[in-house]
Protein backbone atom coordinates (compact mmCIF):
# COMPACT_ATOMS: atom_id res chain seq x y z
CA UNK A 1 0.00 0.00 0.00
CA UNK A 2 2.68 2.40 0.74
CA UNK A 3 4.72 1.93 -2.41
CA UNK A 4 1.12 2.68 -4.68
CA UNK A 5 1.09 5.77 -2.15
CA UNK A 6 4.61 6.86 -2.92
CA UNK A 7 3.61 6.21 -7.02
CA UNK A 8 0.86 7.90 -6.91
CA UNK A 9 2.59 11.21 -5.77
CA UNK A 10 5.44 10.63 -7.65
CA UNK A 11 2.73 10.24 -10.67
CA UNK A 12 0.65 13.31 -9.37
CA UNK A 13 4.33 15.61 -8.97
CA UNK A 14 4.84 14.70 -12.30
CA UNK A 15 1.72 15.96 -13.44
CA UNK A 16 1.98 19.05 -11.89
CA UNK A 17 5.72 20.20 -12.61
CA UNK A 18 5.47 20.79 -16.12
CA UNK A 19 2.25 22.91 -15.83
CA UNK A 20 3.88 24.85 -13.07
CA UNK A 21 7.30 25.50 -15.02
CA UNK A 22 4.87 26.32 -18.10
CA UNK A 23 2.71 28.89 -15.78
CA UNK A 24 6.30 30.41 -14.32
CA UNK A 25 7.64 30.84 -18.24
CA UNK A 26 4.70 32.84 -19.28
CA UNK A 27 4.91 34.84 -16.28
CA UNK A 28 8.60 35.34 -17.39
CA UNK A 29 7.78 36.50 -20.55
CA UNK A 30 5.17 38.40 -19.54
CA UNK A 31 7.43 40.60 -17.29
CA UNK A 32 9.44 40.34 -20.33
CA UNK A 33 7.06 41.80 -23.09
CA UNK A 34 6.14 44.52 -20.08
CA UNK A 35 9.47 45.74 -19.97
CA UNK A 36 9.82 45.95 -23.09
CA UNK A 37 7.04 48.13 -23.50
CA UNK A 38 7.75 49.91 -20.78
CA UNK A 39 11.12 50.99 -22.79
CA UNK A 40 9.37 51.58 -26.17
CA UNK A 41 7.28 54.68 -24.04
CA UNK A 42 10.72 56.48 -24.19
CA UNK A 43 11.43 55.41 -27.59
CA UNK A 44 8.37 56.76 -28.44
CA UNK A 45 7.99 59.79 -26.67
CA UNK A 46 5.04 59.22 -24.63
CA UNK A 47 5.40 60.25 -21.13
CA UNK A 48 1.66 59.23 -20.25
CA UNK A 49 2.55 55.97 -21.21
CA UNK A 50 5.69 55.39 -19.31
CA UNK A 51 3.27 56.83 -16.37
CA UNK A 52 0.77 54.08 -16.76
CA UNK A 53 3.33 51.47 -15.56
CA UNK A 54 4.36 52.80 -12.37
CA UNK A 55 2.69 51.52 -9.06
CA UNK A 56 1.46 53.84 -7.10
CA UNK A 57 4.22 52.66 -4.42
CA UNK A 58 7.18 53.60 -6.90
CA UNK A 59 10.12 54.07 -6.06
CA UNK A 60 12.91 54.95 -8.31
CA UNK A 61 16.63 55.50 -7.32
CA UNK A 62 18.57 58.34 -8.68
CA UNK A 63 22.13 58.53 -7.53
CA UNK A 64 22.20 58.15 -3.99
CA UNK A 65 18.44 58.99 -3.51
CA UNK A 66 15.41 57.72 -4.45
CA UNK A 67 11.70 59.79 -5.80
CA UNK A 68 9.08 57.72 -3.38
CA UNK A 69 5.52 57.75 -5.28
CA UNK A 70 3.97 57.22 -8.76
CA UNK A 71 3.36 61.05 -9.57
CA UNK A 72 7.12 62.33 -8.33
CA UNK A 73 8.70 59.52 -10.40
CA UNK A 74 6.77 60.62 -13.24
CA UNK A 75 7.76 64.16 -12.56
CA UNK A 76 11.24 63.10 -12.27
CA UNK A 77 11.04 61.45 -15.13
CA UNK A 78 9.77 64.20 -17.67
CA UNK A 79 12.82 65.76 -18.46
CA UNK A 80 13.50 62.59 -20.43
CA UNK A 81 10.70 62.68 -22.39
CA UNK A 82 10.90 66.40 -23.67
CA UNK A 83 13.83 66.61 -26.40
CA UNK A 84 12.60 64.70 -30.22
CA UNK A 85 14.88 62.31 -29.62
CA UNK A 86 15.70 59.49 -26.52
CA UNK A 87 18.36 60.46 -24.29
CA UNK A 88 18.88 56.76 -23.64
CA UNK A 89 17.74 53.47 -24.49
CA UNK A 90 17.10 49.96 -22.47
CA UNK A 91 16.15 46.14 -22.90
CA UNK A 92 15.53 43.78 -20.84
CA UNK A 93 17.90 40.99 -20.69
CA UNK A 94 16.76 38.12 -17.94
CA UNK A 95 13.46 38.02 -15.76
CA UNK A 96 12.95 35.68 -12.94
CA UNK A 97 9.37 35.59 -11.44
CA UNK A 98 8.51 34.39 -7.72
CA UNK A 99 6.75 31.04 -7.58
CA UNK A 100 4.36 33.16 -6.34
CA UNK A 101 4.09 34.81 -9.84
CA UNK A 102 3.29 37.88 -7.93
CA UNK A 103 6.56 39.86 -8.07
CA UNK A 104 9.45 39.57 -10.44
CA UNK A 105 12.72 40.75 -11.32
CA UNK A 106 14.24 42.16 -14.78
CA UNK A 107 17.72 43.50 -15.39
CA UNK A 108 19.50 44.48 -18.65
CA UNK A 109 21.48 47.07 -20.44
CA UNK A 110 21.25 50.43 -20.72
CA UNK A 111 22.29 52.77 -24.07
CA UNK A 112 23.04 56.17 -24.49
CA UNK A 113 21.66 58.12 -27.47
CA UNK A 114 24.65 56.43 -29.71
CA UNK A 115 24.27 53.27 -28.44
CA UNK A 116 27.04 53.35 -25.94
CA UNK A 117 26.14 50.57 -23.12
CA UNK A 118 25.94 53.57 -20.20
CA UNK A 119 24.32 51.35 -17.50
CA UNK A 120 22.67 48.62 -16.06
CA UNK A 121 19.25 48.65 -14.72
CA UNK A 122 17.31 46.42 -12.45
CA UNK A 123 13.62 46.45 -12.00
CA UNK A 124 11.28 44.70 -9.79
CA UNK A 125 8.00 44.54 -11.20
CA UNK A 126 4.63 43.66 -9.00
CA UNK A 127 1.61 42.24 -10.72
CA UNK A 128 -1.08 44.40 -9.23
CA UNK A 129 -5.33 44.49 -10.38
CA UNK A 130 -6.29 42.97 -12.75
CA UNK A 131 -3.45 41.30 -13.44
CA UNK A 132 -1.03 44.04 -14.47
CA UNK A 133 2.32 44.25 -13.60
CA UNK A 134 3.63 47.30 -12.52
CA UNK A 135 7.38 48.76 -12.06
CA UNK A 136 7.59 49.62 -7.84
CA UNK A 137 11.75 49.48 -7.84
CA UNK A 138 14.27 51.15 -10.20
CA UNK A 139 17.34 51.32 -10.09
CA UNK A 140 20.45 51.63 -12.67
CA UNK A 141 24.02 51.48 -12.16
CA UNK A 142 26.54 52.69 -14.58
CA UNK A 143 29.35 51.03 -16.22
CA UNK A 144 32.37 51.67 -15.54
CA UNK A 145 34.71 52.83 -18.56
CA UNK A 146 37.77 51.21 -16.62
CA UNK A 147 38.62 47.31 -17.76
């Protein structure tokens, strides 16, 4: 009786692994495809946009401080959005989601203008109602120009 027990929930784990690593790689590339949306609002020009992604909790670093709040962020944040052209450019590169699927990580490069890597950035994204994710951390670092 015990080894149909342990078979059984070796069977049932089975079933449920692959539908579980399935659920956590759409969640990936969900966070994914919202990041990169997220960066086409600058390529774009479209402040409102790049608004619409921020939690209300935001908070972005800048330097050594950070903007605490949806509306200052976006405030912060205009100055970027007012010239014809980008100031700077970003992708995401890797995304890891919570088993949770509730909060998630995404980090990549950043690009000036010319396309001169410039930074780093890492993001942690929440997925808020109804099912949205939304940006509460920022933070980029820059790269050094020293080997």
């Amino acid at each position: 009786m015990r080894l149909l027990f342990l078979a059984f929930v070796t069977l049932l784990s089975a079933c449920v692994s692959p539908g579980q690593h399935a659920d956590q790689v759409d969640l990936q590339q969900q966070v994914m495809e919202t990041e990169r949306a997220f960066a086409q609002t600058m390529a774009s020009r479209d402040h409102a946009a790049f608004t619409s992604f921020l939690s209300d909790e935001a908070i972005f670093f800048s330097g050594e401080t950070s903007v605490r709040g949806k509306q200052p962020v976006a405030d912060l944040w205009k100055r970027y959005f007012e010239a014809n052209e980008a100031p700077f450019s970003w992708a995401p590169e890797q995304v890891e989601v919570l088993g949770s699927g509730d909060l998630a990580l995404s980090t990549g490069p950043v690009f000036n203008a010319n396309g001169k890597l410039i930074a780093t950035f890492t993001s942690i994204w929440r997925r808020e109602q109804p099912g949205k994710w939304r940006i509460v951390f920022d933070k980029g670092n820059p790269v050094s120009d020293n080997p």
